[in-house]
N, C-alpha and C. Protein backbone atom coordinates (compact mmCIF):
# COMPACT_ATOMS: atom_id res chain seq x y z
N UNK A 1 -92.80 107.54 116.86
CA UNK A 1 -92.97 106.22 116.26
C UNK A 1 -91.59 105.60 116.04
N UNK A 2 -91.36 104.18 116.63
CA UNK A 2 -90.25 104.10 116.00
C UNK A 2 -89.55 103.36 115.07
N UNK A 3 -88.60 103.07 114.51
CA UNK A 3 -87.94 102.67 113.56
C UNK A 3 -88.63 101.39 112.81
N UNK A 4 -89.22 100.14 113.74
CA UNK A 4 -90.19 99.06 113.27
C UNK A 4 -91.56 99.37 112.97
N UNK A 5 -92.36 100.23 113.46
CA UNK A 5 -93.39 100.92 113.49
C UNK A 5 -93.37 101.46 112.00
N UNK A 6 -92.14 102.66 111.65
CA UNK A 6 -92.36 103.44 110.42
C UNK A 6 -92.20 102.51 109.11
N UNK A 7 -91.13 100.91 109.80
CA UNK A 7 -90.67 100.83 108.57
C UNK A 7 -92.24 99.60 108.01
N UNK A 8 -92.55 99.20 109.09
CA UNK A 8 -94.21 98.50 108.76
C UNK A 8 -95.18 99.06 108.32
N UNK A 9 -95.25 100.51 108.29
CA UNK A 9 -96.12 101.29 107.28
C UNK A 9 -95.63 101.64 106.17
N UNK A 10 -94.38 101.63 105.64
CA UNK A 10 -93.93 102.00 104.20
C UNK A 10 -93.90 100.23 103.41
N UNK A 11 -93.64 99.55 104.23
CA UNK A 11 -93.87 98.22 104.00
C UNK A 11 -95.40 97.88 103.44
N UNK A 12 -96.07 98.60 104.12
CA UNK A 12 -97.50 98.27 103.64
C UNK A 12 -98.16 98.83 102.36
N UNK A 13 -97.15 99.92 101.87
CA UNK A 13 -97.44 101.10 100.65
C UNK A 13 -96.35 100.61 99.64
N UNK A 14 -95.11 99.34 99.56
CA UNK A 14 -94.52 99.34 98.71
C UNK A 14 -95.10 98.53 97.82
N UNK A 15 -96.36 97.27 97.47
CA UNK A 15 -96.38 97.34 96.72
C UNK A 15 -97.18 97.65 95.41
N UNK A 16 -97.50 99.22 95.63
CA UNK A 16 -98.39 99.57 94.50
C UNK A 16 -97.74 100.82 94.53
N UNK A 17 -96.56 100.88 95.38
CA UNK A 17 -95.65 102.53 95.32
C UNK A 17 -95.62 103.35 93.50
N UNK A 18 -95.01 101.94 92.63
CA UNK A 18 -94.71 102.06 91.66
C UNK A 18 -95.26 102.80 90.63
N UNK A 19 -96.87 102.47 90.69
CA UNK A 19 -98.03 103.01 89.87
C UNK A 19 -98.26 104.47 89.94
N UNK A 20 -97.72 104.73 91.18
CA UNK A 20 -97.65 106.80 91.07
C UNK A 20 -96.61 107.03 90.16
N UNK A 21 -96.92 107.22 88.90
CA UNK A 21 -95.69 107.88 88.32
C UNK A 21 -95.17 109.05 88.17
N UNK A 22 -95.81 110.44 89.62
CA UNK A 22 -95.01 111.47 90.51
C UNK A 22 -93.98 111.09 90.82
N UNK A 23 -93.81 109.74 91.26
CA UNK A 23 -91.68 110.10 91.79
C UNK A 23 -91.14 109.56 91.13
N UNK A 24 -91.40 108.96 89.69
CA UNK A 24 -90.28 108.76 88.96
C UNK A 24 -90.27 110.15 88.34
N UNK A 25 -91.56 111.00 87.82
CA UNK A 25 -90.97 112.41 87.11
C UNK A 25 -90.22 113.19 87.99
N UNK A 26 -90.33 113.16 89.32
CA UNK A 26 -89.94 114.02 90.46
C UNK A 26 -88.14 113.54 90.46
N UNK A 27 -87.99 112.53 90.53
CA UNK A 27 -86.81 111.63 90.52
C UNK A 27 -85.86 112.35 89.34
N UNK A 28 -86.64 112.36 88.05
CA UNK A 28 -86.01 112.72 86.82
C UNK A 28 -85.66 114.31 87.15
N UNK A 29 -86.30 114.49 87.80
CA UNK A 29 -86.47 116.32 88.08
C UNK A 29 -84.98 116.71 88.90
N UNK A 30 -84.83 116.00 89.58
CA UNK A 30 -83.60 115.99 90.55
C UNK A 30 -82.42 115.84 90.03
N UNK A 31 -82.68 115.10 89.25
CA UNK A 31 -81.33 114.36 88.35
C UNK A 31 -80.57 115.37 87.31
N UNK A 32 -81.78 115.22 86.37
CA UNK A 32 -81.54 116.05 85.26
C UNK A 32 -80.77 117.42 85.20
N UNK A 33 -80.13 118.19 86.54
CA UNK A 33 -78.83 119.37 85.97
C UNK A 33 -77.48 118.95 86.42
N UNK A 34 -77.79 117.81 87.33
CA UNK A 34 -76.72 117.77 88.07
C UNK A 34 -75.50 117.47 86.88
N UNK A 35 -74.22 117.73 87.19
CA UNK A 35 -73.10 117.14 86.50
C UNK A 35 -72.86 116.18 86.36
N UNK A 36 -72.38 115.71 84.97
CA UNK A 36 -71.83 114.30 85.21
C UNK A 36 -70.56 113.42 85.71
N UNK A 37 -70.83 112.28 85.52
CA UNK A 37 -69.08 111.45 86.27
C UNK A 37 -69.10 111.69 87.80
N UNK A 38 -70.19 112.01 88.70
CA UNK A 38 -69.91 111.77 90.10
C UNK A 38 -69.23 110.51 90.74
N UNK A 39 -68.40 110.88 91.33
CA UNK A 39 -68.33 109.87 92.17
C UNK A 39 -68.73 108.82 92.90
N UNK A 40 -69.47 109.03 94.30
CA UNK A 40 -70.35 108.23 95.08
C UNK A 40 -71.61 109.51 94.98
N UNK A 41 -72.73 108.46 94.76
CA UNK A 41 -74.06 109.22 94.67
C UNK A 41 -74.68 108.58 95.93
N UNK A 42 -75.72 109.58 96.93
CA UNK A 42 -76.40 108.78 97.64
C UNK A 42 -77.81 109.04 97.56
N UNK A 43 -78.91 107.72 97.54
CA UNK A 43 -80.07 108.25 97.61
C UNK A 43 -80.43 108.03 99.27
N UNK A 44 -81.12 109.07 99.50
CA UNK A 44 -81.70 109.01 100.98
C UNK A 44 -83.12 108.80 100.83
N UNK A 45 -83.64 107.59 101.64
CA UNK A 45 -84.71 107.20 101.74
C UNK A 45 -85.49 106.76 100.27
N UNK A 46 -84.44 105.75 99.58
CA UNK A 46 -84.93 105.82 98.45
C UNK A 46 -86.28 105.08 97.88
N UNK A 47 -86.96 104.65 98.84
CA UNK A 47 -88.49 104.12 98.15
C UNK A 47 -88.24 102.39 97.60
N UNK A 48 -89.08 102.90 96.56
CA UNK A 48 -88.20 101.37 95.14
C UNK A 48 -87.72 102.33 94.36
N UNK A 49 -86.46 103.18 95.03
CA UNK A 49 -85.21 103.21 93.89
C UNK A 49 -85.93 104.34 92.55
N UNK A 50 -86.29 104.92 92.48
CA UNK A 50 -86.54 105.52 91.44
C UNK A 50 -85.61 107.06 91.32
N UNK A 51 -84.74 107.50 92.56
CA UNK A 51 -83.81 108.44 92.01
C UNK A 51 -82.37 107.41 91.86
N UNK A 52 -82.36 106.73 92.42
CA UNK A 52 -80.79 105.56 92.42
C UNK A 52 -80.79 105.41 90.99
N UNK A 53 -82.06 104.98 90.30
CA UNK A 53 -81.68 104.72 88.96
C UNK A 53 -81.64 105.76 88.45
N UNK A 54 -82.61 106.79 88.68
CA UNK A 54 -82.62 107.89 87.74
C UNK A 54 -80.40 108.69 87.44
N UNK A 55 -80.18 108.45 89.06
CA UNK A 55 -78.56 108.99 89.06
C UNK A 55 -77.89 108.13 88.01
N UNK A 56 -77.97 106.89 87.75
CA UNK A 56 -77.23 106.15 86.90
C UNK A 56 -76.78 107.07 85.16
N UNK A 57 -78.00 108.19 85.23
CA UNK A 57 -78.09 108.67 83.57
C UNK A 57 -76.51 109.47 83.41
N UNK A 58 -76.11 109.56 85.04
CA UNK A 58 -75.26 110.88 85.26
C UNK A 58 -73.81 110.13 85.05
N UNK A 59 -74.05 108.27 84.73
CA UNK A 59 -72.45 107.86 84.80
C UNK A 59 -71.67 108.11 86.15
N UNK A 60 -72.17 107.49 87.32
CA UNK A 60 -71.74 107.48 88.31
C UNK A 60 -70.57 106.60 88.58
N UNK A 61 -69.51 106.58 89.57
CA UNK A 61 -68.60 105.23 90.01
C UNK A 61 -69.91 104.41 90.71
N UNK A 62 -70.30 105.11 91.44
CA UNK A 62 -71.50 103.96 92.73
C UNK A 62 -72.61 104.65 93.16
N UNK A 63 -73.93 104.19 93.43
CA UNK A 63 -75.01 104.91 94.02
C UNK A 63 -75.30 104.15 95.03
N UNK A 64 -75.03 104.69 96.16
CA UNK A 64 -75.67 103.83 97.74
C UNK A 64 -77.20 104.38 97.98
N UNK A 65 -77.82 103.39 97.73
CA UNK A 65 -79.31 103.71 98.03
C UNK A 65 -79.69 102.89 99.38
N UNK A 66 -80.51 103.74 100.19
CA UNK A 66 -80.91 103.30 101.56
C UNK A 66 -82.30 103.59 102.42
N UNK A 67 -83.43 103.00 102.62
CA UNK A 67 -84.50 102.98 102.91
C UNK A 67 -84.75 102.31 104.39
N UNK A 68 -85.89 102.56 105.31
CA UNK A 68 -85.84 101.90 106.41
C UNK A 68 -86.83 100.87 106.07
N UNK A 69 -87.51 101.00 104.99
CA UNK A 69 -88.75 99.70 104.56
C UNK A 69 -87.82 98.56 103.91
N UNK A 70 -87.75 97.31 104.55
CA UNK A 70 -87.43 96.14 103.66
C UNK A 70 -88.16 95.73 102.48
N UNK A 71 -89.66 96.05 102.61
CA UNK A 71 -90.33 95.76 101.30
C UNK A 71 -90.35 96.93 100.49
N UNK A 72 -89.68 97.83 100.27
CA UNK A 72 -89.42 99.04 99.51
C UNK A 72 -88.08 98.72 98.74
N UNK A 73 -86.93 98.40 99.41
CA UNK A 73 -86.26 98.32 99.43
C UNK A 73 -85.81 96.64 98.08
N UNK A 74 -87.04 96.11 99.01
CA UNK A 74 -86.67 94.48 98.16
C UNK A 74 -87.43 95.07 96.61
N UNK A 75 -88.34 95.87 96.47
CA UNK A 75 -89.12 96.33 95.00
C UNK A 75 -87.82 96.50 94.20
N UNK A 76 -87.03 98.15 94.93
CA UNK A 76 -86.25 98.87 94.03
C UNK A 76 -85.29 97.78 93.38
N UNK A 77 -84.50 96.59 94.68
CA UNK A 77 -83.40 96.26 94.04
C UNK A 77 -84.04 94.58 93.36
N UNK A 78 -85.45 94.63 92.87
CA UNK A 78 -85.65 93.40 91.63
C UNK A 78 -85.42 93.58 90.32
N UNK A 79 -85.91 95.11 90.65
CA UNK A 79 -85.70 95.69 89.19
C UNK A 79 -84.11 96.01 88.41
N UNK A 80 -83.54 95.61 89.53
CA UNK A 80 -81.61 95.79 89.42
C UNK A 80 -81.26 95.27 87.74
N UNK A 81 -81.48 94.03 87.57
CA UNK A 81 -81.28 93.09 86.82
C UNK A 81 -81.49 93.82 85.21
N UNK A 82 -82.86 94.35 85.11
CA UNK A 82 -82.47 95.20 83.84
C UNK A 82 -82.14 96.23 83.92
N UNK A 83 -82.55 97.12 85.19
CA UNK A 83 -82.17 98.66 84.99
C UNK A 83 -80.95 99.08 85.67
N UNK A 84 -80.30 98.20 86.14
CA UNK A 84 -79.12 98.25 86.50
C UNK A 84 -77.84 97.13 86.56
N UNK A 85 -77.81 96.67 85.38
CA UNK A 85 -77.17 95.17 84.95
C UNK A 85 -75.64 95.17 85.18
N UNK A 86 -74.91 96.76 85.54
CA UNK A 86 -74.07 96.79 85.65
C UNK A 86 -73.59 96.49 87.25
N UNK A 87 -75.00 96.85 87.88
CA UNK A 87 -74.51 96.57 89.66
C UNK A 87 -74.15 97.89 90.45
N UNK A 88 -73.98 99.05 89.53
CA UNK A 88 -73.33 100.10 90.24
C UNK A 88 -74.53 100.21 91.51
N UNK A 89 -75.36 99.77 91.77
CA UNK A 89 -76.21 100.34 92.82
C UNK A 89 -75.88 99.53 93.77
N UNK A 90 -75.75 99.84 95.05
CA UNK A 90 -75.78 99.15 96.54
C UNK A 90 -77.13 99.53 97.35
N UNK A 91 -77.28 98.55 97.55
CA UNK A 91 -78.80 98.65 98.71
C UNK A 91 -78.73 98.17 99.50
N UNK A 92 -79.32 99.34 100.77
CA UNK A 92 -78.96 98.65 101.91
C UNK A 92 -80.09 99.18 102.85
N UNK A 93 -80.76 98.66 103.71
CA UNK A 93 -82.37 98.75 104.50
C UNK A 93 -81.53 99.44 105.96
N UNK A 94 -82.31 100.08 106.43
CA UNK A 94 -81.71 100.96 107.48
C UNK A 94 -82.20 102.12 107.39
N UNK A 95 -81.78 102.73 108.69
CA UNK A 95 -82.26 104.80 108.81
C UNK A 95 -81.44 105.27 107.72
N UNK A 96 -81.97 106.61 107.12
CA UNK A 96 -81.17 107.09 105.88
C UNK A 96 -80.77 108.34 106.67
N UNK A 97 -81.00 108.48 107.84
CA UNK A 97 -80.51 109.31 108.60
C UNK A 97 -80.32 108.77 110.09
N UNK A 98 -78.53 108.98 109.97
CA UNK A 98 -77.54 108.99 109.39
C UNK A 98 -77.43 108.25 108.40
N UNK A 99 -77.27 108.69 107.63
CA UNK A 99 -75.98 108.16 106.28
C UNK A 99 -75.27 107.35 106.15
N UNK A 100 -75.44 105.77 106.19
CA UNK A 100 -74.12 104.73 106.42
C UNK A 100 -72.66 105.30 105.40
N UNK A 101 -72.15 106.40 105.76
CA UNK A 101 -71.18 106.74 104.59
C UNK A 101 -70.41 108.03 105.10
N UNK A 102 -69.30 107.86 105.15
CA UNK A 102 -67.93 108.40 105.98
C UNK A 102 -68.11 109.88 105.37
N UNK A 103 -67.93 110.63 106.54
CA UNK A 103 -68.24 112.25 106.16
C UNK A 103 -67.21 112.40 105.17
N UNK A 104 -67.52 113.44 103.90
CA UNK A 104 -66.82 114.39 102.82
C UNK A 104 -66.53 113.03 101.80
N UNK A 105 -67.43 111.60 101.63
CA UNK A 105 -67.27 110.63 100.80
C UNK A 105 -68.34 111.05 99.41
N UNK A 106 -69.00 111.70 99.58
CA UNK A 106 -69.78 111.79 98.48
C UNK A 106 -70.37 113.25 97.60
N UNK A 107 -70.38 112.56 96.43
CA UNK A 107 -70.51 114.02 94.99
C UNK A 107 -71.81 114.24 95.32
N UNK A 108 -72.79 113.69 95.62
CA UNK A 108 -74.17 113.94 95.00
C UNK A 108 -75.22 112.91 95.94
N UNK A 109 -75.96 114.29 96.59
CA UNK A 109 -76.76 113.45 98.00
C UNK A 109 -78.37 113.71 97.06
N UNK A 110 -78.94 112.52 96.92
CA UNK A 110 -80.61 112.87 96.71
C UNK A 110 -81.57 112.60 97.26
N UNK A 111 -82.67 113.00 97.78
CA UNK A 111 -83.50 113.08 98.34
C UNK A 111 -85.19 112.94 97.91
N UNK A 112 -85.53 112.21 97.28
CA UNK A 112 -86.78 112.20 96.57
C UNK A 112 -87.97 111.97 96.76
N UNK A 113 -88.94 112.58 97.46
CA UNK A 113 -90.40 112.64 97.99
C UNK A 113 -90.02 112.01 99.52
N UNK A 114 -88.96 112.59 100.21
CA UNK A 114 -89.02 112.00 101.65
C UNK A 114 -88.45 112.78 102.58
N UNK A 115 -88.53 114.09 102.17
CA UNK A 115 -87.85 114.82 103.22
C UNK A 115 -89.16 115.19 104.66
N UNK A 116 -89.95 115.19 104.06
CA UNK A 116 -91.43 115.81 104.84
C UNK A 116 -91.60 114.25 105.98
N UNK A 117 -90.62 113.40 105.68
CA UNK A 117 -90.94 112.33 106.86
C UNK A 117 -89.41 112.21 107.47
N UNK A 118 -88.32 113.19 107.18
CA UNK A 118 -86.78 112.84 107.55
C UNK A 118 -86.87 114.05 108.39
N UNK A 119 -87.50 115.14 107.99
CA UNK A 119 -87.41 116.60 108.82
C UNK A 119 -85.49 117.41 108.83
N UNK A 120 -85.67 118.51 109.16
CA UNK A 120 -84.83 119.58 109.38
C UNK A 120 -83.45 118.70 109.31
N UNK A 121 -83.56 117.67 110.26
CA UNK A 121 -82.08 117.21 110.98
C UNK A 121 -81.71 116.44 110.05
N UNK A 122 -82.20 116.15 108.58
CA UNK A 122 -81.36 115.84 107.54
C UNK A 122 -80.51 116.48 106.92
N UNK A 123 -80.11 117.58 107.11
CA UNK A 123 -79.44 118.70 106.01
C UNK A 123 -78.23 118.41 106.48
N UNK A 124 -78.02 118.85 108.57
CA UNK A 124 -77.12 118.47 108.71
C UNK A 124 -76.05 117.45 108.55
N UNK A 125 -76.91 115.69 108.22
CA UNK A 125 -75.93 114.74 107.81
C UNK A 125 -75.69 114.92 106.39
N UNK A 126 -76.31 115.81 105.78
CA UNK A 126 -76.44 116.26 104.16
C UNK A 126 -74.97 116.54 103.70
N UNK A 127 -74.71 117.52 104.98
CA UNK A 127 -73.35 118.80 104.78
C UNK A 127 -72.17 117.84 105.59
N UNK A 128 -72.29 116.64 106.41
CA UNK A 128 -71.54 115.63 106.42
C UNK A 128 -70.72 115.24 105.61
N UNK A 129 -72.13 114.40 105.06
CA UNK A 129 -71.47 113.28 103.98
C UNK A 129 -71.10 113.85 102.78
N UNK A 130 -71.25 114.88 102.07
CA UNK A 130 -71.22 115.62 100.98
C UNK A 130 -69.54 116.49 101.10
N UNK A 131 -68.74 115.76 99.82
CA UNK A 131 -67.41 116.45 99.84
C UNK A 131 -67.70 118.22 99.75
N UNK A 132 -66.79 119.41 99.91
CA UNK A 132 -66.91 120.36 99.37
C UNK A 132 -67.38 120.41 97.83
N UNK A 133 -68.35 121.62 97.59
CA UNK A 133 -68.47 121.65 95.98
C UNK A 133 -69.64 120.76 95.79
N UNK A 134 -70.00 119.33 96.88
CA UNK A 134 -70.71 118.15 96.45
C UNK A 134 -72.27 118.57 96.12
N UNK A 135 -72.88 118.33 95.06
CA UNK A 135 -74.71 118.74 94.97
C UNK A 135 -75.67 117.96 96.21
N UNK A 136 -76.66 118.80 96.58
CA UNK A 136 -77.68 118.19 96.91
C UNK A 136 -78.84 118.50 96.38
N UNK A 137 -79.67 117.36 95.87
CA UNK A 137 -81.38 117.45 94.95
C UNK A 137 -81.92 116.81 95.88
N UNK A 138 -82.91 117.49 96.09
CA UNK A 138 -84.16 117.27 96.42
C UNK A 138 -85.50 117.74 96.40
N UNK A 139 -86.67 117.19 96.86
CA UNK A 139 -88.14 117.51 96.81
C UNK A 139 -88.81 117.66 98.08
N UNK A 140 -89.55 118.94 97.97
CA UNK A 140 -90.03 119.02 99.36
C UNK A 140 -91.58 119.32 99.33
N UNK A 141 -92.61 118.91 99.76
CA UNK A 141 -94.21 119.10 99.69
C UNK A 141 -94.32 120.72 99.73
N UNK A 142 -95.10 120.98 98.96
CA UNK A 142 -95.36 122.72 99.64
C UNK A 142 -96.32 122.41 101.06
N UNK A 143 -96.12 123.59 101.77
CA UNK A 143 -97.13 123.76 103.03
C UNK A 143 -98.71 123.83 102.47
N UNK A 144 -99.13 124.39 101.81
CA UNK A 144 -100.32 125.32 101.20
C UNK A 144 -100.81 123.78 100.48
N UNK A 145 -100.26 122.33 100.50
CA UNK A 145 -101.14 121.42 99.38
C UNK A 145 -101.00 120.39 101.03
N UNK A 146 -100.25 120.21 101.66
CA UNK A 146 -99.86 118.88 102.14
C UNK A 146 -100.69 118.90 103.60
N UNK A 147 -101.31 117.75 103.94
CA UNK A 147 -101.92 117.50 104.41
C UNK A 147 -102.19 115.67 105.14
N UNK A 148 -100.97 115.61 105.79
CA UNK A 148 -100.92 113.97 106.21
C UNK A 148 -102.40 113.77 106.71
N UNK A 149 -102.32 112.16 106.60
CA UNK A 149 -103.64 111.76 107.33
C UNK A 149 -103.45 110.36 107.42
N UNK A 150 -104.16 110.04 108.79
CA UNK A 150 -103.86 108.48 109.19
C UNK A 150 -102.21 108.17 110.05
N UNK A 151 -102.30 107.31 109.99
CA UNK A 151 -100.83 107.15 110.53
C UNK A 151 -99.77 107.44 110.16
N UNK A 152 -99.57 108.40 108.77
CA UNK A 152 -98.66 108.79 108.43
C UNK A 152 -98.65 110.21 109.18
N UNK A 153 -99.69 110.91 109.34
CA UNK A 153 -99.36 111.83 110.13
C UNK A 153 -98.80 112.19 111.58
N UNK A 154 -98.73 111.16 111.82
CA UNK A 154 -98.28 110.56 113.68
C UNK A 154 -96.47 110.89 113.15
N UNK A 155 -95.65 110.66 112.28
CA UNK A 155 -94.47 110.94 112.20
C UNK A 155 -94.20 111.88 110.97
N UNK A 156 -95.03 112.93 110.94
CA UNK A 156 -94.25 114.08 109.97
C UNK A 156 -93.73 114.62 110.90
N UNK A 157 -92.41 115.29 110.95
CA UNK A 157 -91.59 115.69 111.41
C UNK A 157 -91.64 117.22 111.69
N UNK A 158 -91.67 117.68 113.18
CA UNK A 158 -92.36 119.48 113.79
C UNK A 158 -91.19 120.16 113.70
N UNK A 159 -89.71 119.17 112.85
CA UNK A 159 -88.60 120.38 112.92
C UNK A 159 -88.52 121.38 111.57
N UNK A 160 -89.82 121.39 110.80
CA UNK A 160 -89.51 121.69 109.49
C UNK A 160 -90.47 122.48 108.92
N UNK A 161 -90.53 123.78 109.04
CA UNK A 161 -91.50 124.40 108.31
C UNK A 161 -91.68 124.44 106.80
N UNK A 162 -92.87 123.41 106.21
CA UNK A 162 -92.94 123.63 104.80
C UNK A 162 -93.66 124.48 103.85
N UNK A 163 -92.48 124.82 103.24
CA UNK A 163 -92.27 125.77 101.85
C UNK A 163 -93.72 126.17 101.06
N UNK A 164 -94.17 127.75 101.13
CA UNK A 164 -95.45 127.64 100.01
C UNK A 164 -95.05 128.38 98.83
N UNK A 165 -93.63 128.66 98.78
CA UNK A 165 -93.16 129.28 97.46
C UNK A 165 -91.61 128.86 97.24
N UNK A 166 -90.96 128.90 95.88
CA UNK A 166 -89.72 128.89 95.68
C UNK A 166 -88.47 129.06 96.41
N UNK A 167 -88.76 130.35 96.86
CA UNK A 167 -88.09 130.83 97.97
C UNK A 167 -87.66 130.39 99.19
N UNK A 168 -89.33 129.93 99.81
CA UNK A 168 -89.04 129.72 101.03
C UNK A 168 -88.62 127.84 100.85
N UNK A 169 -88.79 127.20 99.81
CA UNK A 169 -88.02 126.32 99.75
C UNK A 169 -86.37 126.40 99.32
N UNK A 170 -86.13 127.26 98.66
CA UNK A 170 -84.64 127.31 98.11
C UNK A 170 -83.91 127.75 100.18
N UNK A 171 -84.27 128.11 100.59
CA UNK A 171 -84.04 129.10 102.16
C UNK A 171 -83.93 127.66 103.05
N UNK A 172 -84.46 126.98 102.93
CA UNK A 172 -84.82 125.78 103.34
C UNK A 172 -83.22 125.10 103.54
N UNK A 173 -82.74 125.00 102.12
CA UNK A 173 -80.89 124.49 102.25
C UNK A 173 -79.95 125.81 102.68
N UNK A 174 -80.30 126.77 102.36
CA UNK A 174 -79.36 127.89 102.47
C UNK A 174 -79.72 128.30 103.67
N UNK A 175 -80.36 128.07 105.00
CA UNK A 175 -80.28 127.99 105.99
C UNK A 175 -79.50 127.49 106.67
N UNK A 176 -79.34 125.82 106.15
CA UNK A 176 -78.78 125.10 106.59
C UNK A 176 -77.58 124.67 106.56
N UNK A 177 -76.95 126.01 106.13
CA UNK A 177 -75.49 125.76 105.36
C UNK A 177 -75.00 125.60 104.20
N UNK A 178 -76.22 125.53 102.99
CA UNK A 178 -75.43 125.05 101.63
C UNK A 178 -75.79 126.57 101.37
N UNK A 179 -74.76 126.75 99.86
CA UNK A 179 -74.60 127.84 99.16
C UNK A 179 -75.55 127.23 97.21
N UNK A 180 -76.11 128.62 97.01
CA UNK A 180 -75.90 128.38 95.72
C UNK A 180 -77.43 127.48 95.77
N UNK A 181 -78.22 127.98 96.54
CA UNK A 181 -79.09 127.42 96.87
C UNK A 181 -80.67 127.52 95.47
N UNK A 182 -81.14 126.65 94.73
CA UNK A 182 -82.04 127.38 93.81
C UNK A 182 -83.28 126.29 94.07
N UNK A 183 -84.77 127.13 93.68
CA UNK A 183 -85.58 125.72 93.56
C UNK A 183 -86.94 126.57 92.73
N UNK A 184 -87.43 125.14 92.17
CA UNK A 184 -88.32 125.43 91.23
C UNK A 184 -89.56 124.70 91.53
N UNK A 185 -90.78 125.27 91.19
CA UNK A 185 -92.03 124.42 91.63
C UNK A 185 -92.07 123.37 90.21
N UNK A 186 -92.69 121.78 90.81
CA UNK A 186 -92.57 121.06 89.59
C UNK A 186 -93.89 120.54 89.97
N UNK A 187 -94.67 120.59 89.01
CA UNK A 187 -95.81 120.06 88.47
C UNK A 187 -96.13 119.43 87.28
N UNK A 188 -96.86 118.26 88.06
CA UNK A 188 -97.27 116.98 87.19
C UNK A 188 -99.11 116.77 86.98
N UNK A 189 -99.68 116.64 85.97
CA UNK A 189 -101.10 116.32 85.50
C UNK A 189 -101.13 114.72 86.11
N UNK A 190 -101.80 114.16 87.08
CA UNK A 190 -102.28 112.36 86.93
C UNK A 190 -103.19 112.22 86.74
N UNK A 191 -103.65 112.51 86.22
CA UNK A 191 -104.96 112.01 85.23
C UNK A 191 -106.54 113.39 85.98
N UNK A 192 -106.86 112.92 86.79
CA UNK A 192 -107.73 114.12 87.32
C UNK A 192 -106.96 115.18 88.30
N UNK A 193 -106.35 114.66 88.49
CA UNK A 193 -105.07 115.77 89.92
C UNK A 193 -104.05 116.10 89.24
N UNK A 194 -103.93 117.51 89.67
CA UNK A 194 -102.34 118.31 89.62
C UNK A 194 -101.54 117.93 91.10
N UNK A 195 -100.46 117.17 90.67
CA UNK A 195 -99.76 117.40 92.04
C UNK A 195 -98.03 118.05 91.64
N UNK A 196 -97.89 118.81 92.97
CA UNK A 196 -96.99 119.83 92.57
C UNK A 196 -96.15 119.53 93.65
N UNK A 197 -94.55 119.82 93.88
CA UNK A 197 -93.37 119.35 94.95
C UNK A 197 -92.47 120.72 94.62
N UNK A 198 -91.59 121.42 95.21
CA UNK A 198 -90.62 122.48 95.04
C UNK A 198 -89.57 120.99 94.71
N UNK A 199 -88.56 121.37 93.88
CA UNK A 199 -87.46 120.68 93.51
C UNK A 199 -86.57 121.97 93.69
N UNK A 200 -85.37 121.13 94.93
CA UNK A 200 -84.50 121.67 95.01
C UNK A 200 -83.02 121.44 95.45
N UNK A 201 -82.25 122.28 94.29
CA UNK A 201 -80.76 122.20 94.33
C UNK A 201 -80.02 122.99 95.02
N UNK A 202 -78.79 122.64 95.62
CA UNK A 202 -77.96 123.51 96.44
C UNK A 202 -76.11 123.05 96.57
N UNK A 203 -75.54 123.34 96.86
CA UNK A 203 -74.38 123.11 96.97
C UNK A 203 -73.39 122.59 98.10
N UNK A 204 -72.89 121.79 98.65
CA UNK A 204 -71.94 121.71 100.12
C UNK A 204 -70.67 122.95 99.62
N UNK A 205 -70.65 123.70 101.21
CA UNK A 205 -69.69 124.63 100.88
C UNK A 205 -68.39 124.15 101.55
């Protein structure tokens, strides 16, 4: 599928994205060990923005957030005005893979409910753009719950075997080159459904 194709179906889901309030807890989930005072933060594939802001808690210099949906993209950055009055966020519509952002430029790469549509060959621009030492957070579907359907399943990505335990998600970055690799199952109650994501941290070596 390509690039106009994917970004006309996330276009069609941005505007009631908001009302799942799974990726803002998922978002918070990511955020919440990293260190503070990063440098350049990047969100990959950020939706409407719900880890871009969530990074702001961390006192960032800048968060480059980047989505291939224009109407995803136009959600996250309306909400700029109160939840980000200072401006530190940049938005910009495009593939989030590659990375508009000069290899070893950035502290802190995040990834929030979109790796299961970026596949495998994200890690590598991961360990790019990410200085030595730099964090990467992210969320990945377990295998054992996920189940595309409709046209979203036409582009989940066959480079990526997904995770049905901790492990085989933490293995997931430490495959791929990062060190220091950890991940935790995170589960959320929405009202009649449990939905559950591995959250996971790792390191650029």
């Amino acid at each position: 599928m390509d690039h106009e194709s994917r970004a006309a179906l996330f276009d069609g889901t941005a505007e009631h994205y908001d009302e799942d309030t799974f990726h803002a807890q998922v978002a918070d989930a990511l955020v919440a060990p990293l260190p503070p005072e990063p440098g350049l933060v990047l969100d990959v594939a950020t939706g409407t923005g719900f880890a871009a802001y969530a990074a702001l808690r961390l006192k960032p210099e800048r968060v480059l957030a980047v989505d291939l949906s224009p109407a995803m993209v136009a959600k996250a950055s309306a909400k700029a005005a109160s939840l980000d009055p200072s401006g530190l966020i940049t938005w910009q519509v495009g593939p989030a893979v590659p990375m508009p952002s000069p290899d070893g430029s950035a502290d802190v790469v995040l990834c929030a409910s979109s790796l299961h549509f970026l596949g495998a060959v994200a890690f590598a621009d991961w360990l790019r753009v990410l200085r030595p030492g730099g964090q990467l957070a992210f969320s990945i579907v377990s295998g054992a719950r996920f189940r595309p359907s409709g046209a979203f399943a036409e582009f989940v990505p066959r480079d990526i075997t997904f995770p049905t335990d901790d492990a085989e998600a933490a293995a997931l970055a430490s495959s791929a080159g990062f060190v220091d690799a950890s991940a935790r199952t995170f589960t959320a109650e929405r009202g009649d459904r449990v939905s559950s994501v591995f959250v996971v941290h790792a390191t650029a070596p």
